[in-house]
C-alpha atoms as a PDB file:
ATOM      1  CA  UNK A   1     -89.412 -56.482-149.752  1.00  0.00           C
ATOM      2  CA  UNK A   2     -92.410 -55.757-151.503  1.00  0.00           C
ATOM      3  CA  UNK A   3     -93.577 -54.736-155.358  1.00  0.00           C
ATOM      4  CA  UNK A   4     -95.467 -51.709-156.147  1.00  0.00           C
ATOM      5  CA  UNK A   5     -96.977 -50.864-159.193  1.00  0.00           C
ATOM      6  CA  UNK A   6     -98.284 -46.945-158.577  1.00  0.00           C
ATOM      7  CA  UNK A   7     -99.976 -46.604-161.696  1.00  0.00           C
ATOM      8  CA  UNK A   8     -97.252 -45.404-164.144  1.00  0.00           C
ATOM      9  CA  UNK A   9     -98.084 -48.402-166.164  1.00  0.00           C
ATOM     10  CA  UNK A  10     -98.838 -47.406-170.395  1.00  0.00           C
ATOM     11  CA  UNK A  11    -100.776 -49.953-172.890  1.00  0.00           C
ATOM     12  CA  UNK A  12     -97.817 -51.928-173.744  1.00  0.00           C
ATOM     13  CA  UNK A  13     -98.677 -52.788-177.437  1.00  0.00           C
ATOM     14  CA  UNK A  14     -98.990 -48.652-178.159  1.00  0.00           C
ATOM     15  CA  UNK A  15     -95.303 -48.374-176.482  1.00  0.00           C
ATOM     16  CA  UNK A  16     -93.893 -50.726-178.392  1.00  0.00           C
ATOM     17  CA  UNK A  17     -95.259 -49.420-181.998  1.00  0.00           C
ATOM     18  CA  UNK A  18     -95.524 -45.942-181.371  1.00  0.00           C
ATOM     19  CA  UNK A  19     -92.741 -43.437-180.971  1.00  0.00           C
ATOM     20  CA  UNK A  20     -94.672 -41.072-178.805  1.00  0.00           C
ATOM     21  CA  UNK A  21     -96.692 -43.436-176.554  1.00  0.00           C
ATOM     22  CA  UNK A  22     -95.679 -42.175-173.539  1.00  0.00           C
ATOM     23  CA  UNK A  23     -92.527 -40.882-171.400  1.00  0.00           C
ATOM     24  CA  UNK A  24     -90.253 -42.857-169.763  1.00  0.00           C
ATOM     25  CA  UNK A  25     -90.647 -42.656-165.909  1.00  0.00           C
ATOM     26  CA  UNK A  26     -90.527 -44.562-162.479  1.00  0.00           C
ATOM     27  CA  UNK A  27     -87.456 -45.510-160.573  1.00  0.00           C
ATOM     28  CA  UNK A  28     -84.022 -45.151-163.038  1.00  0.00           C
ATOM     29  CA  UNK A  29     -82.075 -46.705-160.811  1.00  0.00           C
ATOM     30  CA  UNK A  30     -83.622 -49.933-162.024  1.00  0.00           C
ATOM     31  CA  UNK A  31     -83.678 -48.339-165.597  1.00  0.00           C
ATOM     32  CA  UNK A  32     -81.179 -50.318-168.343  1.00  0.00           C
ATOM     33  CA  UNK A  33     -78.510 -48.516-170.163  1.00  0.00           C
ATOM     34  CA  UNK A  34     -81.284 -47.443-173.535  1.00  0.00           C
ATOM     35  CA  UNK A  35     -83.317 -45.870-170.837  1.00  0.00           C
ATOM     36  CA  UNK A  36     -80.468 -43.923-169.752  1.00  0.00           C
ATOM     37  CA  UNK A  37     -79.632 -42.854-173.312  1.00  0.00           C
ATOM     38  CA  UNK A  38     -83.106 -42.309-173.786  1.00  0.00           C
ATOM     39  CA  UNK A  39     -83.117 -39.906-171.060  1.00  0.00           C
ATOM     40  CA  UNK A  40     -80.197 -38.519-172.431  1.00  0.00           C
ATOM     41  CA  UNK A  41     -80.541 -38.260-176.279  1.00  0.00           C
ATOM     42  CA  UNK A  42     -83.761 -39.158-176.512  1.00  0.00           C
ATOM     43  CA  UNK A  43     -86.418 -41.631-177.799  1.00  0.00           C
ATOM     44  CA  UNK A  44     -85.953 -41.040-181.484  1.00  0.00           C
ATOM     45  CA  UNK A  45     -82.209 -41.732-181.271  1.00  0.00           C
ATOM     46  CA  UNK A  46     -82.734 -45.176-180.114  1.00  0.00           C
ATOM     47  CA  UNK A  47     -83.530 -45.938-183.863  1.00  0.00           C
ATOM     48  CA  UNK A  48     -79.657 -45.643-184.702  1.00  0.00           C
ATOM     49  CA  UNK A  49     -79.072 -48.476-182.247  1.00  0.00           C
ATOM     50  CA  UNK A  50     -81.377 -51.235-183.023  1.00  0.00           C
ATOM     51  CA  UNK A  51     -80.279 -53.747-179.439  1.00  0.00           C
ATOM     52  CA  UNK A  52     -80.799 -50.539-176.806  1.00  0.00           C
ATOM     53  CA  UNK A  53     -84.244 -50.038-179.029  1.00  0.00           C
ATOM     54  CA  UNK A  54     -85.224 -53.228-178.697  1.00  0.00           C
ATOM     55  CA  UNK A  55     -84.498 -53.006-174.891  1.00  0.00           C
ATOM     56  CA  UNK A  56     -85.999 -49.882-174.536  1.00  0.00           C
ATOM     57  CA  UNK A  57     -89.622 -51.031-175.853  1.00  0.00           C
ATOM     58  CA  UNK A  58     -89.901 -54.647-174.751  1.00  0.00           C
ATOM     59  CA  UNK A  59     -87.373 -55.022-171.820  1.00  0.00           C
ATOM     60  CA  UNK A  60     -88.109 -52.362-169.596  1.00  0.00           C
ATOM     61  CA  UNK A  61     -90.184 -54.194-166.964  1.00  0.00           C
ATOM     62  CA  UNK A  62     -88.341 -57.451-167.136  1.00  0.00           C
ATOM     63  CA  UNK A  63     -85.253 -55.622-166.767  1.00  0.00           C
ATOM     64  CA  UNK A  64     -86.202 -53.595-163.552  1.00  0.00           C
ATOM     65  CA  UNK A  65     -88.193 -57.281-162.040  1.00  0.00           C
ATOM     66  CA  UNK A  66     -84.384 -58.419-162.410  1.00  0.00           C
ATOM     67  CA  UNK A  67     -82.713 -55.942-160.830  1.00  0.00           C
ATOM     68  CA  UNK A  68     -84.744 -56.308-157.984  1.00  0.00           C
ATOM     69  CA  UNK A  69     -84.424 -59.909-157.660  1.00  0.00           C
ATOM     70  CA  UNK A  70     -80.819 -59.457-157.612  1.00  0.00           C
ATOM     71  CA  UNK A  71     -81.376 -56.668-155.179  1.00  0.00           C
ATOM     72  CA  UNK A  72     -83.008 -59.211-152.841  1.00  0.00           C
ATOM     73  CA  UNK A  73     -80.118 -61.760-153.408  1.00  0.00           C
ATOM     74  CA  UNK A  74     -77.326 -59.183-152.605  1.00  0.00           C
ATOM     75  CA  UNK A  75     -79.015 -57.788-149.515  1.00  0.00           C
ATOM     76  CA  UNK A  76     -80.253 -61.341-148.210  1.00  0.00           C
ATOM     77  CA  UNK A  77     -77.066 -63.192-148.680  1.00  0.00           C
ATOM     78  CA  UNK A  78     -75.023 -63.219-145.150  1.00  0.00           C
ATOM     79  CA  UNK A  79     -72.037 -61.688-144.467  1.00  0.00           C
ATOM     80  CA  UNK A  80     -69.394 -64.088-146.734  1.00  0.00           C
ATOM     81  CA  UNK A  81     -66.644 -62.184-144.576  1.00  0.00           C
ATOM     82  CA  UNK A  82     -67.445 -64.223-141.757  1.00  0.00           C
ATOM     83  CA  UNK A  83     -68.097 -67.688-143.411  1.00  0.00           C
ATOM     84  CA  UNK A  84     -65.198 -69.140-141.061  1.00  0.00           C
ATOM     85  CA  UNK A  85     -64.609 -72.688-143.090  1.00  0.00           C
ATOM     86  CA  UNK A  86     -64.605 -72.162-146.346  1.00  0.00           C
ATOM     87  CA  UNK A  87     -61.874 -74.371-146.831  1.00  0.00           C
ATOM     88  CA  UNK A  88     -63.525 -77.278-144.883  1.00  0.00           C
ATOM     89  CA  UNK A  89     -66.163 -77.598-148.009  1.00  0.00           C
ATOM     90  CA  UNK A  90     -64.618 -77.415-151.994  1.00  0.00           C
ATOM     91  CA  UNK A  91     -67.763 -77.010-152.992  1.00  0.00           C
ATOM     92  CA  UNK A  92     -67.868 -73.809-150.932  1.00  0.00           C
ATOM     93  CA  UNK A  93     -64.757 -72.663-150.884  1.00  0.00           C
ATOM     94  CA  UNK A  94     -65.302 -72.182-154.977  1.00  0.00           C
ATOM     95  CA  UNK A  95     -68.635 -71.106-155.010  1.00  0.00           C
ATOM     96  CA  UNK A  96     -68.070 -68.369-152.096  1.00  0.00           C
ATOM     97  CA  UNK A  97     -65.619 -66.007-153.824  1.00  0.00           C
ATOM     98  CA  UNK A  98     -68.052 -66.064-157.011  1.00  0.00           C
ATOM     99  CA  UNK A  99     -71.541 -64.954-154.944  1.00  0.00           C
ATOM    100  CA  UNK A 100     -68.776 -62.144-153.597  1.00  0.00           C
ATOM    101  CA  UNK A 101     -67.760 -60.708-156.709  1.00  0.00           C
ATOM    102  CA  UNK A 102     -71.552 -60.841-157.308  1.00  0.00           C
ATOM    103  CA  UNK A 103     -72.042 -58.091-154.337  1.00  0.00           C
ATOM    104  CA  UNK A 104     -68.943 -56.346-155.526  1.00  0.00           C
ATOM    105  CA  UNK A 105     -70.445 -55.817-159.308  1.00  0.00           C
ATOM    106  CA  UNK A 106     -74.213 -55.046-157.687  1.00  0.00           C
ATOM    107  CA  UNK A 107     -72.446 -52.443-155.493  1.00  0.00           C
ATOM    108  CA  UNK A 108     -70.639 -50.830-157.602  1.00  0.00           C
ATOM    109  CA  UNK A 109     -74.008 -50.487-160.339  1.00  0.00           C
ATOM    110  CA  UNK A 110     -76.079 -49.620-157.491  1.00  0.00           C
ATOM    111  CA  UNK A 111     -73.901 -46.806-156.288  1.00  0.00           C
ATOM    112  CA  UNK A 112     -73.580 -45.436-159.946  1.00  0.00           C
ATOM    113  CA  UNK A 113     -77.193 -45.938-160.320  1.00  0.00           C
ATOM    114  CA  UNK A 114     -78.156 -44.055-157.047  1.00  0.00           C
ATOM    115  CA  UNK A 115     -75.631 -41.438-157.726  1.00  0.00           C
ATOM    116  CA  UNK A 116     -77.110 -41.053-161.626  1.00  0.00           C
ATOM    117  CA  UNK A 117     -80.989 -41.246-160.451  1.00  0.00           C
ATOM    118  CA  UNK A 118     -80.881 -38.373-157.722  1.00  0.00           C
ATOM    119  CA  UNK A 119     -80.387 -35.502-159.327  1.00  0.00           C
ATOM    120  CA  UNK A 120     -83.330 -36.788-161.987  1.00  0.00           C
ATOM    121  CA  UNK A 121     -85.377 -37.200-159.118  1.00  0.00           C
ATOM    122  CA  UNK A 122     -84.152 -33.766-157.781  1.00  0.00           C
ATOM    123  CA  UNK A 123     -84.880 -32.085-161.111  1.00  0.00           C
ATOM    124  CA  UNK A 124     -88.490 -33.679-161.220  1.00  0.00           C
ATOM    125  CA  UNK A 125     -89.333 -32.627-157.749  1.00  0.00           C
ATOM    126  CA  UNK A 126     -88.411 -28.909-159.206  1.00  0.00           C
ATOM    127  CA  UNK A 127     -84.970 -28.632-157.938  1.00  0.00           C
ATOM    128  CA  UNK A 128     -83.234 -28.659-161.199  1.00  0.00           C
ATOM    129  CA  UNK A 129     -83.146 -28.530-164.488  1.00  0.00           C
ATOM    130  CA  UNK A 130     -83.534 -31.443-167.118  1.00  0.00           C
ATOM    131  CA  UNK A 131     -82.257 -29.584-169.846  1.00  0.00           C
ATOM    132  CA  UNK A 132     -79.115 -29.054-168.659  1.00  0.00           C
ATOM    133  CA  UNK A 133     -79.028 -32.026-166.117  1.00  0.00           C
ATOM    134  CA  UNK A 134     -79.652 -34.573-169.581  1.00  0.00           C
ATOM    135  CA  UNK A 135     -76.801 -32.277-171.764  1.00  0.00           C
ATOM    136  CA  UNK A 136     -74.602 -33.159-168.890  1.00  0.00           C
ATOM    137  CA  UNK A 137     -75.371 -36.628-168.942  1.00  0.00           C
ATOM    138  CA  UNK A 138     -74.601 -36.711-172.584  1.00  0.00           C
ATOM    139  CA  UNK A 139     -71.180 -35.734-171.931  1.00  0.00           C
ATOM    140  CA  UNK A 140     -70.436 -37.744-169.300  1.00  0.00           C
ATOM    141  CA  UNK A 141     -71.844 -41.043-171.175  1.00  0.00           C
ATOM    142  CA  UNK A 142     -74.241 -42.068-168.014  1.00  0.00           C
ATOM    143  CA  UNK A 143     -75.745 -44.884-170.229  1.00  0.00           C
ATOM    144  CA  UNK A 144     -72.144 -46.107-170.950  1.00  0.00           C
ATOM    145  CA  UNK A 145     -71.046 -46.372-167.389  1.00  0.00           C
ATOM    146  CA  UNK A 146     -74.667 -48.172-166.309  1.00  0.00           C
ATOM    147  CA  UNK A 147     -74.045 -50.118-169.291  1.00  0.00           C
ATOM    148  CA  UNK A 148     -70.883 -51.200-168.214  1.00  0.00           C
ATOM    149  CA  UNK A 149     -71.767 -51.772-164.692  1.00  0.00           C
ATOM    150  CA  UNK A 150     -74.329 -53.886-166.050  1.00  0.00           C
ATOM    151  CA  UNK A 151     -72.124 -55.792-168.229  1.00  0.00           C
ATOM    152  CA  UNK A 152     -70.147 -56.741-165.236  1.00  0.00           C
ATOM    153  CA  UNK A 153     -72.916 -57.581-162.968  1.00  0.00           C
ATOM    154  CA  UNK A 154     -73.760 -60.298-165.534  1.00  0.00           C
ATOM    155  CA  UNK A 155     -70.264 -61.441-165.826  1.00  0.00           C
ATOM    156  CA  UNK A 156     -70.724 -62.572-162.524  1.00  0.00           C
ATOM    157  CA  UNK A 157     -73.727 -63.690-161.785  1.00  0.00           C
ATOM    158  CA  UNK A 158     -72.465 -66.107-165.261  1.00  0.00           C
ATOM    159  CA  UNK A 159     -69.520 -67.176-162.786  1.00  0.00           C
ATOM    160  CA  UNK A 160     -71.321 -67.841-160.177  1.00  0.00           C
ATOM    161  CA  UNK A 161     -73.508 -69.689-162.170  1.00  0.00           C
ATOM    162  CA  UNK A 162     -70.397 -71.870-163.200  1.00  0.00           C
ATOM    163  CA  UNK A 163     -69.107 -72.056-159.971  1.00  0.00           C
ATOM    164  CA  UNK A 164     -72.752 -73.651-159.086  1.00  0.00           C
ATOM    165  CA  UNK A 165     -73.181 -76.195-161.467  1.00  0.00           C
ATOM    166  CA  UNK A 166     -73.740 -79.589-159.982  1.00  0.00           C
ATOM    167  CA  UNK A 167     -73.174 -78.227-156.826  1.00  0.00           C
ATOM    168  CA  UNK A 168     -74.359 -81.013-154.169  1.00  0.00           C
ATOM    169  CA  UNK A 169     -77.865 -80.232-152.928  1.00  0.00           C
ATOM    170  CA  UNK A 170     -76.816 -80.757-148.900  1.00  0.00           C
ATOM    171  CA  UNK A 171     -75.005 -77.226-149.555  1.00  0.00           C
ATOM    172  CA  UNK A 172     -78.808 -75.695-150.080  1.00  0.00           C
ATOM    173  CA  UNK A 173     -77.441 -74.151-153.807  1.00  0.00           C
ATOM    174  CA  UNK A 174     -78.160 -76.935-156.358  1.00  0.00           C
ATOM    175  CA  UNK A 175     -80.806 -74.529-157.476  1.00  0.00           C
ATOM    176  CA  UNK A 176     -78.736 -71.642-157.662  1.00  0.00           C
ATOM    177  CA  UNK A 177     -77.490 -71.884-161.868  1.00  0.00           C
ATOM    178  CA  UNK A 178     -81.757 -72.074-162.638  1.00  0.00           C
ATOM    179  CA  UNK A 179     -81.668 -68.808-160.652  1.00  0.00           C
ATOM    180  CA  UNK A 180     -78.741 -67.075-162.326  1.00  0.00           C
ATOM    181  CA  UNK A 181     -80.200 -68.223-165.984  1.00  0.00           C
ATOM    182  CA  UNK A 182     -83.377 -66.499-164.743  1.00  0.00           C
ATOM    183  CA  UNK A 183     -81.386 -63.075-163.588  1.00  0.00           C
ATOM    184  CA  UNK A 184     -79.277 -63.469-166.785  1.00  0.00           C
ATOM    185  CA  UNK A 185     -82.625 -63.885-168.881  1.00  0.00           C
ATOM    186  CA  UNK A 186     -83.744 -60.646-167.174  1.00  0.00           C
ATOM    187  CA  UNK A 187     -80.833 -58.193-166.854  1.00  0.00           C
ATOM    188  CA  UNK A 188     -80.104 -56.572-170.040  1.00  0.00           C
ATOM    189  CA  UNK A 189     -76.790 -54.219-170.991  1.00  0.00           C
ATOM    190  CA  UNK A 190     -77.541 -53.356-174.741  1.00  0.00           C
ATOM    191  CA  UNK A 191     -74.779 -51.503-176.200  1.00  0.00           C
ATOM    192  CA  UNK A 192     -74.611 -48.896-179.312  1.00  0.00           C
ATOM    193  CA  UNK A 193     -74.181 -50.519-182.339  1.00  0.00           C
ATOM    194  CA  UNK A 194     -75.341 -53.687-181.049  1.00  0.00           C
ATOM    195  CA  UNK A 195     -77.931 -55.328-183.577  1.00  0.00           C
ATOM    196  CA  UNK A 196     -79.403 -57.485-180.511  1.00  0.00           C
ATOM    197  CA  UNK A 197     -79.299 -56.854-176.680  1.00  0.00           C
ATOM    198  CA  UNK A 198     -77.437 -58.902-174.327  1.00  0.00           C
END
Protein backbone atom coordinates (compact mmCIF):
# COMPACT_ATOMS: atom_id res chain seq x y z
CA UNK A 1 0.00 0.00 0.00
CA UNK A 2 1.15 3.31 -0.58
CA UNK A 3 -0.23 7.19 -0.09
CA UNK A 4 -0.49 9.59 -2.84
CA UNK A 5 -1.15 13.03 -2.62
CA UNK A 6 -1.57 14.19 -6.61
CA UNK A 7 -1.90 17.68 -5.97
CA UNK A 8 -5.67 18.19 -5.32
CA UNK A 9 -4.67 19.59 -2.04
CA UNK A 10 -6.54 23.52 -1.27
CA UNK A 11 -5.12 26.05 1.57
CA UNK A 12 -6.92 24.50 4.35
CA UNK A 13 -7.63 27.67 6.49
CA UNK A 14 -9.55 29.31 3.12
CA UNK A 15 -11.69 25.87 3.02
CA UNK A 16 -12.65 25.98 6.22
CA UNK A 17 -13.88 29.86 6.31
CA UNK A 18 -14.90 30.29 2.94
CA UNK A 19 -17.94 28.85 1.24
CA UNK A 20 -16.47 28.86 -2.21
CA UNK A 21 -12.83 27.83 -1.58
CA UNK A 22 -12.73 25.17 -3.74
CA UNK A 23 -14.69 21.92 -5.05
CA UNK A 24 -14.79 18.86 -3.50
CA UNK A 25 -12.76 16.18 -5.42
CA UNK A 26 -10.39 13.05 -5.20
CA UNK A 27 -11.42 9.53 -4.47
CA UNK A 28 -15.37 9.45 -2.92
CA UNK A 29 -15.12 6.23 -2.06
CA UNK A 30 -13.10 7.39 0.91
CA UNK A 31 -15.45 10.52 1.04
CA UNK A 32 -17.79 10.70 4.53
CA UNK A 33 -21.48 10.89 4.36
CA UNK A 34 -21.42 15.38 4.22
CA UNK A 35 -19.28 14.87 1.22
CA UNK A 36 -21.80 12.74 -0.28
CA UNK A 37 -24.59 15.21 0.51
CA UNK A 38 -22.40 17.78 -0.57
CA UNK A 39 -22.15 16.21 -3.84
CA UNK A 40 -25.64 15.82 -3.78
CA UNK A 41 -27.31 19.04 -2.43
CA UNK A 42 -24.57 20.96 -2.31
CA UNK A 43 -22.06 23.01 -0.22
CA UNK A 44 -24.42 25.69 0.96
CA UNK A 45 -26.88 23.13 2.35
CA UNK A 46 -24.42 21.81 4.73
CA UNK A 47 -25.25 25.00 6.82
CA UNK A 48 -28.74 23.39 7.83
CA UNK A 49 -26.78 20.53 9.38
CA UNK A 50 -24.18 21.91 11.58
CA UNK A 51 -22.22 17.95 12.49
CA UNK A 52 -21.99 16.93 8.44
CA UNK A 53 -20.62 20.82 8.15
CA UNK A 54 -18.32 20.46 10.56
CA UNK A 55 -17.17 17.15 8.91
CA UNK A 56 -17.23 18.45 5.68
CA UNK A 57 -14.58 21.39 6.40
CA UNK A 58 -12.26 19.93 9.01
CA UNK A 59 -12.64 16.07 8.67
CA UNK A 60 -12.19 15.38 5.23
CA UNK A 61 -8.56 14.20 5.21
CA UNK A 62 -8.62 12.52 8.56
CA UNK A 63 -11.61 10.78 7.53
CA UNK A 64 -10.25 9.32 4.16
CA UNK A 65 -6.40 8.55 6.26
CA UNK A 66 -8.98 6.30 8.30
CA UNK A 67 -10.60 4.62 5.85
CA UNK A 68 -7.54 3.57 4.47
CA UNK A 69 -6.05 2.34 7.55
CA UNK A 70 -8.98 0.24 7.98
CA UNK A 71 -8.63 -0.69 4.37
CA UNK A 72 -5.16 -2.06 5.21
CA UNK A 73 -6.52 -3.92 8.35
CA UNK A 74 -9.41 -5.65 6.41
CA UNK A 75 -7.26 -6.71 3.47
CA UNK A 76 -4.14 -7.74 5.72
CA UNK A 77 -5.99 -9.70 8.29
CA UNK A 78 -5.87 -13.65 7.27
CA UNK A 79 -8.50 -15.63 6.34
CA UNK A 80 -10.54 -16.00 10.03
CA UNK A 81 -12.46 -18.90 8.09
CA UNK A 82 -9.62 -21.03 8.47
CA UNK A 83 -8.39 -20.12 12.05
CA UNK A 84 -8.85 -23.98 12.98
CA UNK A 85 -8.71 -23.55 17.09
CA UNK A 86 -10.48 -20.93 18.03
CA UNK A 87 -11.83 -22.67 20.80
CA UNK A 88 -8.38 -23.81 22.11
CA UNK A 89 -7.70 -19.89 23.12
CA UNK A 90 -10.85 -17.72 25.03
CA UNK A 91 -9.09 -14.97 24.37
CA UNK A 92 -9.44 -15.80 20.67
CA UNK A 93 -12.30 -17.45 20.38
CA UNK A 94 -14.03 -13.87 21.59
CA UNK A 95 -11.97 -11.61 19.88
CA UNK A 96 -12.22 -13.60 16.37
CA UNK A 97 -15.94 -13.23 15.63
CA UNK A 98 -15.57 -9.33 16.48
CA UNK A 99 -12.41 -8.58 13.80
CA UNK A 100 -15.11 -10.67 11.42
CA UNK A 101 -17.99 -8.57 11.74
CA UNK A 102 -15.32 -5.86 11.23
CA UNK A 103 -14.74 -7.26 7.44
CA UNK A 104 -18.44 -7.82 7.15
CA UNK A 105 -19.31 -3.90 7.96
CA UNK A 106 -16.00 -2.71 5.71
CA UNK A 107 -17.45 -4.90 2.91
CA UNK A 108 -20.54 -4.01 2.84
CA UNK A 109 -19.41 0.20 2.92
CA UNK A 110 -16.86 -0.56 0.46
CA UNK A 111 -19.19 -2.19 -2.00
CA UNK A 112 -21.76 0.73 -1.55
CA UNK A 113 -18.96 3.08 -1.80
CA UNK A 114 -17.50 1.55 -5.07
CA UNK A 115 -20.90 1.13 -6.47
CA UNK A 116 -21.78 5.10 -5.48
CA UNK A 117 -18.17 6.48 -6.73
CA UNK A 118 -18.22 4.94 -10.38
CA UNK A 119 -20.62 6.50 -12.08
CA UNK A 120 -19.06 10.04 -10.51
CA UNK A 121 -15.96 8.97 -11.86
CA UNK A 122 -17.77 7.95 -15.14
CA UNK A 123 -19.52 11.32 -15.35
CA UNK A 124 -16.12 13.22 -14.76
CA UNK A 125 -14.29 11.29 -17.36
CA UNK A 126 -17.31 12.66 -19.76
CA UNK A 127 -19.47 9.68 -19.74
CA UNK A 128 -22.32 11.14 -17.91
CA UNK A 129 -24.00 13.65 -16.59
CA UNK A 130 -23.68 15.27 -13.01
CA UNK A 131 -26.76 17.01 -13.17
CA UNK A 132 -28.83 14.32 -13.40
CA UNK A 133 -26.39 11.67 -11.88
CA UNK A 134 -26.44 14.15 -8.32
CA UNK A 135 -30.66 14.62 -8.72
CA UNK A 136 -30.59 10.89 -8.66
CA UNK A 137 -28.51 10.64 -5.80
CA UNK A 138 -30.78 12.97 -3.98
CA UNK A 139 -33.52 10.62 -4.31
CA UNK A 140 -31.96 7.71 -3.51
CA UNK A 141 -30.33 9.28 -0.16
CA UNK A 142 -26.55 8.07 -1.18
CA UNK A 143 -25.22 10.07 1.87
CA UNK A 144 -27.77 8.19 4.09
CA UNK A 145 -26.81 4.73 3.05
CA UNK A 146 -22.74 5.69 3.31
CA UNK A 147 -23.78 7.18 6.43
CA UNK A 148 -25.21 4.22 7.66
CA UNK A 149 -22.62 1.92 6.44
CA UNK A 150 -20.38 4.04 8.26
CA UNK A 151 -22.26 3.98 11.38
CA UNK A 152 -21.94 0.28 11.38
CA UNK A 153 -18.38 0.02 10.49
CA UNK A 154 -17.76 1.91 13.77
CA UNK A 155 -20.07 -0.21 15.71
CA UNK A 156 -17.66 -2.72 15.17
CA UNK A 157 -14.53 -1.73 15.13
CA UNK A 158 -16.08 -0.34 19.02
CA UNK A 159 -16.69 -4.24 19.58
CA UNK A 160 -13.79 -5.31 18.62
CA UNK A 161 -12.25 -2.87 20.58
CA UNK A 162 -14.16 -4.42 23.65
CA UNK A 163 -13.54 -7.72 22.73
CA UNK A 164 -9.63 -6.56 22.88
CA UNK A 165 -9.32 -5.02 26.03
CA UNK A 166 -6.70 -6.56 28.22
CA UNK A 167 -6.24 -9.03 25.81
CA UNK A 168 -2.85 -10.97 26.82
CA UNK A 169 0.07 -9.65 24.79
CA UNK A 170 1.41 -13.49 23.76
CA UNK A 171 -1.83 -13.31 21.39
CA UNK A 172 0.15 -10.29 19.38
CA UNK A 173 -3.33 -7.91 19.96
CA UNK A 174 -2.77 -6.12 23.31
CA UNK A 175 -2.33 -3.15 21.07
CA UNK A 176 -5.26 -3.62 19.12
CA UNK A 177 -8.10 -1.18 21.43
CA UNK A 178 -5.12 1.93 20.92
CA UNK A 179 -5.68 1.06 17.24
CA UNK A 180 -9.47 0.96 17.14
CA UNK A 181 -9.58 4.41 19.37
CA UNK A 182 -7.32 5.73 16.58
CA UNK A 183 -9.79 4.39 13.57
CA UNK A 184 -12.75 5.50 15.78
CA UNK A 185 -11.00 9.03 16.26
CA UNK A 186 -10.75 9.10 12.44
CA UNK A 187 -13.90 7.63 10.84
CA UNK A 188 -16.67 10.00 10.96
CA UNK A 189 -20.69 9.25 10.10
CA UNK A 190 -22.27 12.78 10.78
CA UNK A 191 -25.88 12.64 10.43
CA UNK A 192 -28.62 15.50 9.53
CA UNK A 193 -29.67 17.22 12.35
CA UNK A 194 -26.79 16.24 14.29
CA UNK A 195 -25.28 19.38 16.20
CA UNK A 196 -21.76 17.44 16.42
CA UNK A 197 -20.31 14.56 14.25
CA UNK A 198 -19.72 11.19 15.46
Amino acid sequence: FGLVDFGLAVDAERWRAQEGAGDLSGDGRYWPSSAWFAFGHGRRQLKKHPAMNTEYRTCLDVHSLGLSAVRCFVELMPNLDLVDDLAADPWLSEVMPKFREIRTAWNRYWADARRFWQPVFDAFRGAGDFDALRAAYVGAGVHRTVGSGLRSLRRALEEGKAACHGIPGATGLAGAPALFDALLVMLQAAREGESRPA
